[in-house]
PDB file of N, CA and C in Angstrom:
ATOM      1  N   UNK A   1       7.971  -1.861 -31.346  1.00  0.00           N
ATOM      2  CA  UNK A   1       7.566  -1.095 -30.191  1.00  0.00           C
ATOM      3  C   UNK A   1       7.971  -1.881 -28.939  1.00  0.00           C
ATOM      4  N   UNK A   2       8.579  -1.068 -28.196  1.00  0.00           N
ATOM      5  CA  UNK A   2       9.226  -2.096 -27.095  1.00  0.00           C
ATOM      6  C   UNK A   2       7.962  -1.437 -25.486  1.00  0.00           C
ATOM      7  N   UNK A   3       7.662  -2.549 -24.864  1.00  0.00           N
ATOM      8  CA  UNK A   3       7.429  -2.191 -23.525  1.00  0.00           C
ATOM      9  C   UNK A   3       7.842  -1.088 -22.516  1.00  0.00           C
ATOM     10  N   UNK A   4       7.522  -0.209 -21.912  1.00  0.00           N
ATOM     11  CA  UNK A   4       8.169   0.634 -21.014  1.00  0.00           C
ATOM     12  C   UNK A   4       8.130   0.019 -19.484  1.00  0.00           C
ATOM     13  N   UNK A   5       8.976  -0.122 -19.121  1.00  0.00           N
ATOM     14  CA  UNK A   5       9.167  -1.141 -17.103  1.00  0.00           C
ATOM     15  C   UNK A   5       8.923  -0.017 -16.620  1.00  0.00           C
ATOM     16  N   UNK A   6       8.436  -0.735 -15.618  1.00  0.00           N
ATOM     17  CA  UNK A   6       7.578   0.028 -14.547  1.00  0.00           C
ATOM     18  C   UNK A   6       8.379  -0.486 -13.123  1.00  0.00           C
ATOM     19  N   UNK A   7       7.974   0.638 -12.288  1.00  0.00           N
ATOM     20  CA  UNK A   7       8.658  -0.276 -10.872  1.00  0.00           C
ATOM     21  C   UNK A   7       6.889  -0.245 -10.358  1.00  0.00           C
ATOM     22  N   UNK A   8       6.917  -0.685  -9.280  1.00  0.00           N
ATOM     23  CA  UNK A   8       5.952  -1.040  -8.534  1.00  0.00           C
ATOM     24  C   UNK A   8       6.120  -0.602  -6.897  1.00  0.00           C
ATOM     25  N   UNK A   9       5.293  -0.246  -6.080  1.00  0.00           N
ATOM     26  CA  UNK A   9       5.416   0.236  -4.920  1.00  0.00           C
ATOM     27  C   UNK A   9       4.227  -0.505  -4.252  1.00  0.00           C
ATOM     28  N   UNK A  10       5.105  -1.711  -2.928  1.00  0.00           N
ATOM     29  CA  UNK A  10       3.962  -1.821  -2.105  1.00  0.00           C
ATOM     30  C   UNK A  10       3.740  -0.531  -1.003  1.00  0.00           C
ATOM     31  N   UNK A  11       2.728  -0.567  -0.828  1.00  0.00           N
ATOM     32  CA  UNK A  11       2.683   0.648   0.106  1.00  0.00           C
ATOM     33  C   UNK A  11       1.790   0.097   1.652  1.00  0.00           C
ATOM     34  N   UNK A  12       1.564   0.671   2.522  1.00  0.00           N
ATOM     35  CA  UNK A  12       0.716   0.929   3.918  1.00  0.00           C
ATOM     36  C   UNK A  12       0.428   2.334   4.408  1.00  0.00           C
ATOM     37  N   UNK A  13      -1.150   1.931   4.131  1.00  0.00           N
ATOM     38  CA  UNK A  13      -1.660   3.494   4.881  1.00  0.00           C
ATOM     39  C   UNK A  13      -2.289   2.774   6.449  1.00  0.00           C
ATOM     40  N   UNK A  14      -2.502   4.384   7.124  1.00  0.00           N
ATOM     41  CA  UNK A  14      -2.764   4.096   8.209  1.00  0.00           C
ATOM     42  C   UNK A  14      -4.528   4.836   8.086  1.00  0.00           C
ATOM     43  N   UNK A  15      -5.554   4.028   8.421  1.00  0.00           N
ATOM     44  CA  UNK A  15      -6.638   4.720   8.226  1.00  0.00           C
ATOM     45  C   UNK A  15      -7.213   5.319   9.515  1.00  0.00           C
ATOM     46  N   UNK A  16      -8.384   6.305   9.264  1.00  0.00           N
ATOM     47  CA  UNK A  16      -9.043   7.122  10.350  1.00  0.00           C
ATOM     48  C   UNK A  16      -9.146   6.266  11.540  1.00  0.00           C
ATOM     49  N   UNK A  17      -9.791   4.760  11.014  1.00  0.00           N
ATOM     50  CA  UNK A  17     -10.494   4.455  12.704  1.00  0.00           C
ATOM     51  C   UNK A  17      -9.116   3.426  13.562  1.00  0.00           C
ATOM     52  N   UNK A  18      -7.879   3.355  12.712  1.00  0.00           N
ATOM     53  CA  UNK A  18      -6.509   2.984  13.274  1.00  0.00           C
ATOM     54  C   UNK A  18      -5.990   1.816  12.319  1.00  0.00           C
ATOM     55  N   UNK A  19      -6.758   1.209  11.428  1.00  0.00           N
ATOM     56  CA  UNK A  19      -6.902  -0.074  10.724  1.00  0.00           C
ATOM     57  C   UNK A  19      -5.551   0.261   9.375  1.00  0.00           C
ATOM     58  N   UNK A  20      -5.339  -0.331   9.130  1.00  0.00           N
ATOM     59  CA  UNK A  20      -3.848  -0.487   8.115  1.00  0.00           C
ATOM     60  C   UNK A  20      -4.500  -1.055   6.602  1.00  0.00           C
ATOM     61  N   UNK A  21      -3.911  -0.562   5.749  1.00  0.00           N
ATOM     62  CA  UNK A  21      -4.028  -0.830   4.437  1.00  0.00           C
ATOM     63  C   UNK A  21      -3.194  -1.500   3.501  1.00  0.00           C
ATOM     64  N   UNK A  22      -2.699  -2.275   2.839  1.00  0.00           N
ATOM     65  CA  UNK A  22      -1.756  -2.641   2.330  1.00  0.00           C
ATOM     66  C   UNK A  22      -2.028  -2.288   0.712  1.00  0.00           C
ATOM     67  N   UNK A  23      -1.577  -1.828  -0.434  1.00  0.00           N
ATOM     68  CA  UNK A  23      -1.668  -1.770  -1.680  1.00  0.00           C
ATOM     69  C   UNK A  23      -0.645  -2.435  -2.825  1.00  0.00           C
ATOM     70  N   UNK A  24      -0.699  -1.550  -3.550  1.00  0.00           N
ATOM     71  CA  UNK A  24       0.443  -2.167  -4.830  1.00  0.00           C
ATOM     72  C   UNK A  24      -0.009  -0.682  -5.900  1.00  0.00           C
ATOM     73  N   UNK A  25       0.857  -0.071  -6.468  1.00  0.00           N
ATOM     74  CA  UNK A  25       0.629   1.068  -7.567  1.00  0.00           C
ATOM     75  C   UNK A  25       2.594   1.406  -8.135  1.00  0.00           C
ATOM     76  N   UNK A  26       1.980   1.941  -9.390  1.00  0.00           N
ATOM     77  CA  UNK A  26       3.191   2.322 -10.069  1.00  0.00           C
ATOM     78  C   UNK A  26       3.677   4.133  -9.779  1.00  0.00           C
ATOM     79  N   UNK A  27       2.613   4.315  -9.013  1.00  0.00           N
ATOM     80  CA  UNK A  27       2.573   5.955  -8.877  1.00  0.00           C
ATOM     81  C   UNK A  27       2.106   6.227  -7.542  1.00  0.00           C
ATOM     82  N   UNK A  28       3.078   6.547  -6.511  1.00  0.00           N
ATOM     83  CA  UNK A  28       2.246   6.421  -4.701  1.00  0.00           C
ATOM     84  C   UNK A  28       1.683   8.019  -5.195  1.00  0.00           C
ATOM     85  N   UNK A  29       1.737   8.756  -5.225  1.00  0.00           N
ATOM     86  CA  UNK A  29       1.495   9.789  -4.844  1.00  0.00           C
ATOM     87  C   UNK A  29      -0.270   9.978  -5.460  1.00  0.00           C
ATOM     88  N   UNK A  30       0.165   9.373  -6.746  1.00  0.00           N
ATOM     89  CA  UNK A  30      -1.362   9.419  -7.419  1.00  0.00           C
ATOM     90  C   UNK A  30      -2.380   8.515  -6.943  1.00  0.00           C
ATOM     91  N   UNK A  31      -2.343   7.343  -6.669  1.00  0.00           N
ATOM     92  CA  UNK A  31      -2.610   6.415  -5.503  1.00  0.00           C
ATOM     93  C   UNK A  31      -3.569   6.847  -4.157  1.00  0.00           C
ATOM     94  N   UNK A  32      -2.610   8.021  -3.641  1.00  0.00           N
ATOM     95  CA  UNK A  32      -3.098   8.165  -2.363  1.00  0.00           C
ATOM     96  C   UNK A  32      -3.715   9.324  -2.591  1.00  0.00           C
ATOM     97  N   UNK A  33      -3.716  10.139  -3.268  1.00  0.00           N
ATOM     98  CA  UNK A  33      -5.070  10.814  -3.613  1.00  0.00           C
ATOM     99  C   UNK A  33      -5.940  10.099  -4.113  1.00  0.00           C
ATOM    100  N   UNK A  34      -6.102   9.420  -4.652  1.00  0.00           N
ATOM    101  CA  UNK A  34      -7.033   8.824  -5.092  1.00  0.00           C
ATOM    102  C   UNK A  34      -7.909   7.758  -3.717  1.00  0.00           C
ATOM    103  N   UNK A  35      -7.079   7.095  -2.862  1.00  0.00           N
ATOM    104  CA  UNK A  35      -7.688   6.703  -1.779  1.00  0.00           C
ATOM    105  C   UNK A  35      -7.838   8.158  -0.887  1.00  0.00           C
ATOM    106  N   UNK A  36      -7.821   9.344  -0.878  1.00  0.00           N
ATOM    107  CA  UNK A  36      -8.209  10.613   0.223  1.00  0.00           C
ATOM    108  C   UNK A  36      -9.282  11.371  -0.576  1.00  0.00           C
ATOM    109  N   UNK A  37      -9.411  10.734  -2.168  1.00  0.00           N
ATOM    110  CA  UNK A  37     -10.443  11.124  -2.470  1.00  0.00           C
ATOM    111  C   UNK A  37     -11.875  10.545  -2.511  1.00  0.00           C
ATOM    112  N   UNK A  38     -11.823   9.029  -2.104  1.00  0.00           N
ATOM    113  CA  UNK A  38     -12.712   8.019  -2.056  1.00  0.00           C
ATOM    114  C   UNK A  38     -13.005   7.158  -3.094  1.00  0.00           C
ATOM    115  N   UNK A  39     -12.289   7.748  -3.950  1.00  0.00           N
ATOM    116  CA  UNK A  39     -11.734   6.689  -5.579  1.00  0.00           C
ATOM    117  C   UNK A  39     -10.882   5.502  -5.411  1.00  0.00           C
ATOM    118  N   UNK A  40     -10.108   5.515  -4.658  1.00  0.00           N
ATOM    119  CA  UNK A  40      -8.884   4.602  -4.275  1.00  0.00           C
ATOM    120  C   UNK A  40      -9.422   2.766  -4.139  1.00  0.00           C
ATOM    121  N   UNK A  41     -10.829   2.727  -3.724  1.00  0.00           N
ATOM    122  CA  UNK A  41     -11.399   1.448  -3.536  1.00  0.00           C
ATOM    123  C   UNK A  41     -11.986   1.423  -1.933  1.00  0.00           C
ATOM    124  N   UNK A  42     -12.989  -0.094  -2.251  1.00  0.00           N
ATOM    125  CA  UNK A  42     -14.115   0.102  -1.015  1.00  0.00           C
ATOM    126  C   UNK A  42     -13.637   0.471   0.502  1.00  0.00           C
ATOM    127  N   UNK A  43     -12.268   0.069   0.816  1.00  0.00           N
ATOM    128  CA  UNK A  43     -12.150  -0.292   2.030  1.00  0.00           C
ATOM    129  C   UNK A  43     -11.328   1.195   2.800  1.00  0.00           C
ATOM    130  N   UNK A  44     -11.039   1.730   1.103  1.00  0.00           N
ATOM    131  CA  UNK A  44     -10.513   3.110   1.858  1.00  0.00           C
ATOM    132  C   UNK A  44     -11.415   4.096   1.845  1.00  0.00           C
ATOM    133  N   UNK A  45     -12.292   3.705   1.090  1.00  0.00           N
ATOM    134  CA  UNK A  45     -13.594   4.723   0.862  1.00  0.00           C
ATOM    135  C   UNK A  45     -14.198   4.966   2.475  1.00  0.00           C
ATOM    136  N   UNK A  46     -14.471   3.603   2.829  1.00  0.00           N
ATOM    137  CA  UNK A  46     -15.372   3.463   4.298  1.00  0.00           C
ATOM    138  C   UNK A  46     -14.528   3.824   5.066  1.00  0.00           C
ATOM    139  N   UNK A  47     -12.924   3.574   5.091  1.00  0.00           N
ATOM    140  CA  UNK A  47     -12.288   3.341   6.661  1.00  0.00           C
ATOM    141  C   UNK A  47     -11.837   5.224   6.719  1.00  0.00           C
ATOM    142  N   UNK A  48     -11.419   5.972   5.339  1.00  0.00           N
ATOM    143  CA  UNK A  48     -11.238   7.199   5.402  1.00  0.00           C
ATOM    144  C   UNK A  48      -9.318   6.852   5.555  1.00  0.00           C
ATOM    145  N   UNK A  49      -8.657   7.659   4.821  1.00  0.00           N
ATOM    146  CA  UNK A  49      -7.238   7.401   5.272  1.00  0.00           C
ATOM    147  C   UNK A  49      -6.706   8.451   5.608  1.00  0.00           C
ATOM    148  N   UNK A  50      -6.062   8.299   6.924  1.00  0.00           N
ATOM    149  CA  UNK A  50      -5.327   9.107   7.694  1.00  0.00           C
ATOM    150  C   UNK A  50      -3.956   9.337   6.731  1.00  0.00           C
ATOM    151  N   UNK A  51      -2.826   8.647   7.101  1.00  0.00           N
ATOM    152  CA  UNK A  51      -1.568   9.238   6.123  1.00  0.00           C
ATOM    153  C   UNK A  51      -1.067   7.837   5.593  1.00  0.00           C
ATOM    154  N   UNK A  52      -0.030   7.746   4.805  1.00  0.00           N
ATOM    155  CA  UNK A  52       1.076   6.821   4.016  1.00  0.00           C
ATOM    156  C   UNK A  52       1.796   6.626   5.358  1.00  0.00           C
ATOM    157  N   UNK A  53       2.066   5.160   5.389  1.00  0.00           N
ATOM    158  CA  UNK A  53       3.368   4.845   6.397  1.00  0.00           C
ATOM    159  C   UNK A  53       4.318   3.971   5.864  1.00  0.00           C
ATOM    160  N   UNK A  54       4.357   3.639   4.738  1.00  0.00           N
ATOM    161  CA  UNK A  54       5.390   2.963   4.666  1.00  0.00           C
ATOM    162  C   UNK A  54       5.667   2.477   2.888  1.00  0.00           C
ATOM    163  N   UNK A  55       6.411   2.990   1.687  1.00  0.00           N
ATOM    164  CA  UNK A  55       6.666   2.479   1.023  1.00  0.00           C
ATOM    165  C   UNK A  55       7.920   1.617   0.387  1.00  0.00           C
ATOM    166  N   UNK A  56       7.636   0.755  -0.240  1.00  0.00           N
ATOM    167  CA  UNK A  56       8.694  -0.416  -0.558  1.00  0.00           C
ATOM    168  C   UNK A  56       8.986  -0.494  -1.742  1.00  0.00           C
ATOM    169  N   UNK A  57       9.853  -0.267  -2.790  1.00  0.00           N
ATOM    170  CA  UNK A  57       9.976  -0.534  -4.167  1.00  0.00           C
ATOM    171  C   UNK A  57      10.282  -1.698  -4.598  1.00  0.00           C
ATOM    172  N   UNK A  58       9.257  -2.097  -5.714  1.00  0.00           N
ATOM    173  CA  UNK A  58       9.428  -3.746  -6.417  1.00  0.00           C
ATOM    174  C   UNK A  58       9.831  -3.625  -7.795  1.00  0.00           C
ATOM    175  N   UNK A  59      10.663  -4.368  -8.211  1.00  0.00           N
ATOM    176  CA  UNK A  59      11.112  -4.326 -10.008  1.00  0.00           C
ATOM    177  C   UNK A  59      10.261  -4.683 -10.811  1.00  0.00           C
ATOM    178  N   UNK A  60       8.743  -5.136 -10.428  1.00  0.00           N
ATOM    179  CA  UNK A  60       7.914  -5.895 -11.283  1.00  0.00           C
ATOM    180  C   UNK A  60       6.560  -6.043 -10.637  1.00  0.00           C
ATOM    181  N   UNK A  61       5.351  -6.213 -11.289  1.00  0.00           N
ATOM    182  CA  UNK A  61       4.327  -6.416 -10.574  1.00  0.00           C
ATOM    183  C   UNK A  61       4.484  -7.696  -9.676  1.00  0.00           C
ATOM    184  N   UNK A  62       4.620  -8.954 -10.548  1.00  0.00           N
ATOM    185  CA  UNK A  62       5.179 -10.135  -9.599  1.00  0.00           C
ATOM    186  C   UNK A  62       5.180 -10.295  -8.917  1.00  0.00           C
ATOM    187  N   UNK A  63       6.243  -9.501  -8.086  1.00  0.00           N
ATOM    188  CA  UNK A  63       6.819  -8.969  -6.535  1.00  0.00           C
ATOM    189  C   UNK A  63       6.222  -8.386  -5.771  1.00  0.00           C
ATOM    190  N   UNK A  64       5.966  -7.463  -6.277  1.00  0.00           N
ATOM    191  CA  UNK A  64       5.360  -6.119  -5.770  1.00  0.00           C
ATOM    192  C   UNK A  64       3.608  -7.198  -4.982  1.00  0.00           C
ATOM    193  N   UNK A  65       2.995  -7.798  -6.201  1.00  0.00           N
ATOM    194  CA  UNK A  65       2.025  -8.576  -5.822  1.00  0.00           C
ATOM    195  C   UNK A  65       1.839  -9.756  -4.582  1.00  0.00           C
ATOM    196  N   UNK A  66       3.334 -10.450  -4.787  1.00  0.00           N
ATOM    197  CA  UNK A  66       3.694 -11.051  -3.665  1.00  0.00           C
ATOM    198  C   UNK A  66       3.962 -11.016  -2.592  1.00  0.00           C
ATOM    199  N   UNK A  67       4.703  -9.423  -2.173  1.00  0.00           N
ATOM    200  CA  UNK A  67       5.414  -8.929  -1.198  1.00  0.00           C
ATOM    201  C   UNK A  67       3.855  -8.586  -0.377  1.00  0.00           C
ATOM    202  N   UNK A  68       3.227  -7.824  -1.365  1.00  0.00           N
ATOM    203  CA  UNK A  68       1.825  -7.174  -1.262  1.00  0.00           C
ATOM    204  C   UNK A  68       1.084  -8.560  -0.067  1.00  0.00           C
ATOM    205  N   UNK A  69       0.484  -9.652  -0.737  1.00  0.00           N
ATOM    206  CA  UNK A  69       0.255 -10.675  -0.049  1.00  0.00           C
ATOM    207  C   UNK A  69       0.749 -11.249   1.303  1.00  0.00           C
ATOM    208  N   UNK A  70       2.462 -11.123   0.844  1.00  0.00           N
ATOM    209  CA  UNK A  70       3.031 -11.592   2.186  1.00  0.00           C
ATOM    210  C   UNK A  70       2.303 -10.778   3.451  1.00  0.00           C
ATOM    211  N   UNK A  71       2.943  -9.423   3.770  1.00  0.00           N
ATOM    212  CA  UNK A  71       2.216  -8.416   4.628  1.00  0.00           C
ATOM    213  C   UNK A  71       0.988  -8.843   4.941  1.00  0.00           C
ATOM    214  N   UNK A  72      -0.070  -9.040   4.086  1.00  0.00           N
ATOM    215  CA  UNK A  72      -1.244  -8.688   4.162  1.00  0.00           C
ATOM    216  C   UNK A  72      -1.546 -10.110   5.037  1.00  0.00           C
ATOM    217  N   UNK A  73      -0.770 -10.864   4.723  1.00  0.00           N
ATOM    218  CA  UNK A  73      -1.323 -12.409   5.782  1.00  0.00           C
ATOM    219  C   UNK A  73      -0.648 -11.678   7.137  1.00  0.00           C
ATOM    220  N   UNK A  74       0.242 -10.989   7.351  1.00  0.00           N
ATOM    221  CA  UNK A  74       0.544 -10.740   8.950  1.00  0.00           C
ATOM    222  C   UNK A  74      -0.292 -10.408   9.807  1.00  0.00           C
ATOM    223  N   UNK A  75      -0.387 -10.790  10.849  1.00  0.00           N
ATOM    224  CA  UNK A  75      -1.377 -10.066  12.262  1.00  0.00           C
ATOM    225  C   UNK A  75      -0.859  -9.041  12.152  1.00  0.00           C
ATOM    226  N   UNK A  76      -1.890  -8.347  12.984  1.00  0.00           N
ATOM    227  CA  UNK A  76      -1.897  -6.975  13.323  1.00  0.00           C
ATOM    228  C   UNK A  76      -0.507  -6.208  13.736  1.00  0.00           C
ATOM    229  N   UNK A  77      -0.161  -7.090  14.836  1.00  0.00           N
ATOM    230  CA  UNK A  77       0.912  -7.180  16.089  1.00  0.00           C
ATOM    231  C   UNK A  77       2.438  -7.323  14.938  1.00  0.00           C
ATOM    232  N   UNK A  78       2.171  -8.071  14.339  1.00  0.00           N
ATOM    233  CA  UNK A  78       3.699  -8.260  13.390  1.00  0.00           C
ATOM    234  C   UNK A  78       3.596  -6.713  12.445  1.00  0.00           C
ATOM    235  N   UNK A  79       2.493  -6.866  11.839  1.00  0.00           N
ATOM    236  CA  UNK A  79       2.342  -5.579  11.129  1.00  0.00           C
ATOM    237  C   UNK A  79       2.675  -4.047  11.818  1.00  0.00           C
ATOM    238  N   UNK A  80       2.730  -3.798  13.491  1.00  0.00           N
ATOM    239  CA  UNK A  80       3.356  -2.836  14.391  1.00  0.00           C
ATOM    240  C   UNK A  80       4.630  -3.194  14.425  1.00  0.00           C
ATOM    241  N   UNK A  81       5.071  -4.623  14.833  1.00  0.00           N
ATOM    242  CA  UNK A  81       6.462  -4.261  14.914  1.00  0.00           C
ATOM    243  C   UNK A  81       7.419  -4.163  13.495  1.00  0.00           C
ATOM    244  N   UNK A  82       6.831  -4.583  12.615  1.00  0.00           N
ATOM    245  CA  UNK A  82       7.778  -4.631  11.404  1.00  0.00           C
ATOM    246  C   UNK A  82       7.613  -2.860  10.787  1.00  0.00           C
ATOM    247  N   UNK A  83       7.004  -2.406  11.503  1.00  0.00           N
ATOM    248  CA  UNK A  83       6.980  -0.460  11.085  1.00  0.00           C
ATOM    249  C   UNK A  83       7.245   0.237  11.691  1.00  0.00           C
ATOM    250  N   UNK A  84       7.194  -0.432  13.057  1.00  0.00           N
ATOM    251  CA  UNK A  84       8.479   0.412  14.101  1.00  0.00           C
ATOM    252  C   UNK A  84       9.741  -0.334  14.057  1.00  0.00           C
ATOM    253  N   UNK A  85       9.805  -0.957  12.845  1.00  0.00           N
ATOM    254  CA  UNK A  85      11.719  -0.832  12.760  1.00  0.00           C
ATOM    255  C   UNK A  85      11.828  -0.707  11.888  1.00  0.00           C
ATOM    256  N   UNK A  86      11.408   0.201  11.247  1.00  0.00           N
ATOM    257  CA  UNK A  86      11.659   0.864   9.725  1.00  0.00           C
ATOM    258  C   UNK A  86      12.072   2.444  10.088  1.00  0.00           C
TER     259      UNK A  86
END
C-alpha cells in the first residue's frame, strides 16, 4: 500500500474586526467553511472571518508548516505590504 501526497496550502484570511489569520490545510475551500462556520478553531470562531486573501501552495506539510511560521512571525505592517504585492 503506497502513501497518497498531498500538497499543502498556506493560506491568510482577513477577519471581521480587520485582524489576519495565517493557516496550513490540504483542502482551502473545505477549510474556510469550516472557519465561516465556527469549526475552523478558537481564533476564527471569536474574530468571525471576513474573506480568503491569499493562498500559497507547498509540496509537503514541512513547508507548508514552515512557510506557515515564517509569515506568522511578521508584523502587521510587513504582513500589508507583502499582500499588496501579490
Amino acid at each position: 500500500m503506497t502513501k497518497e501526497r498531498s500538497t499543502y496550502t498556506v493560506y491568510m484570511l482577513l477577519c471581521a474586526d480587520g485582524s489576519l489569520y495565517t493557516g496550513i490545510t490540504t483542502d482551502v475551500e473545505r477549510r474556510l467553511a469550516e472557519h465561516k462556520a465556527g469549526t475552523g478553531g478558537h481564533y476564527t470562531r471569536a474574530k468571525k472571518v471576513d474573506r480568503l486573501l491569499y493562498t500559497e501552495v507547498q509540496p509537503n506539510r514541512s513547508l507548508a508548516s514552515k512557510r506557515e511560521a515564517e509569515i506568522k512571525s511578521w508584523s502587521r505592517e510587513e504582513k500589508n505590504r507583502f499582500l499588496k504585492s501579490r
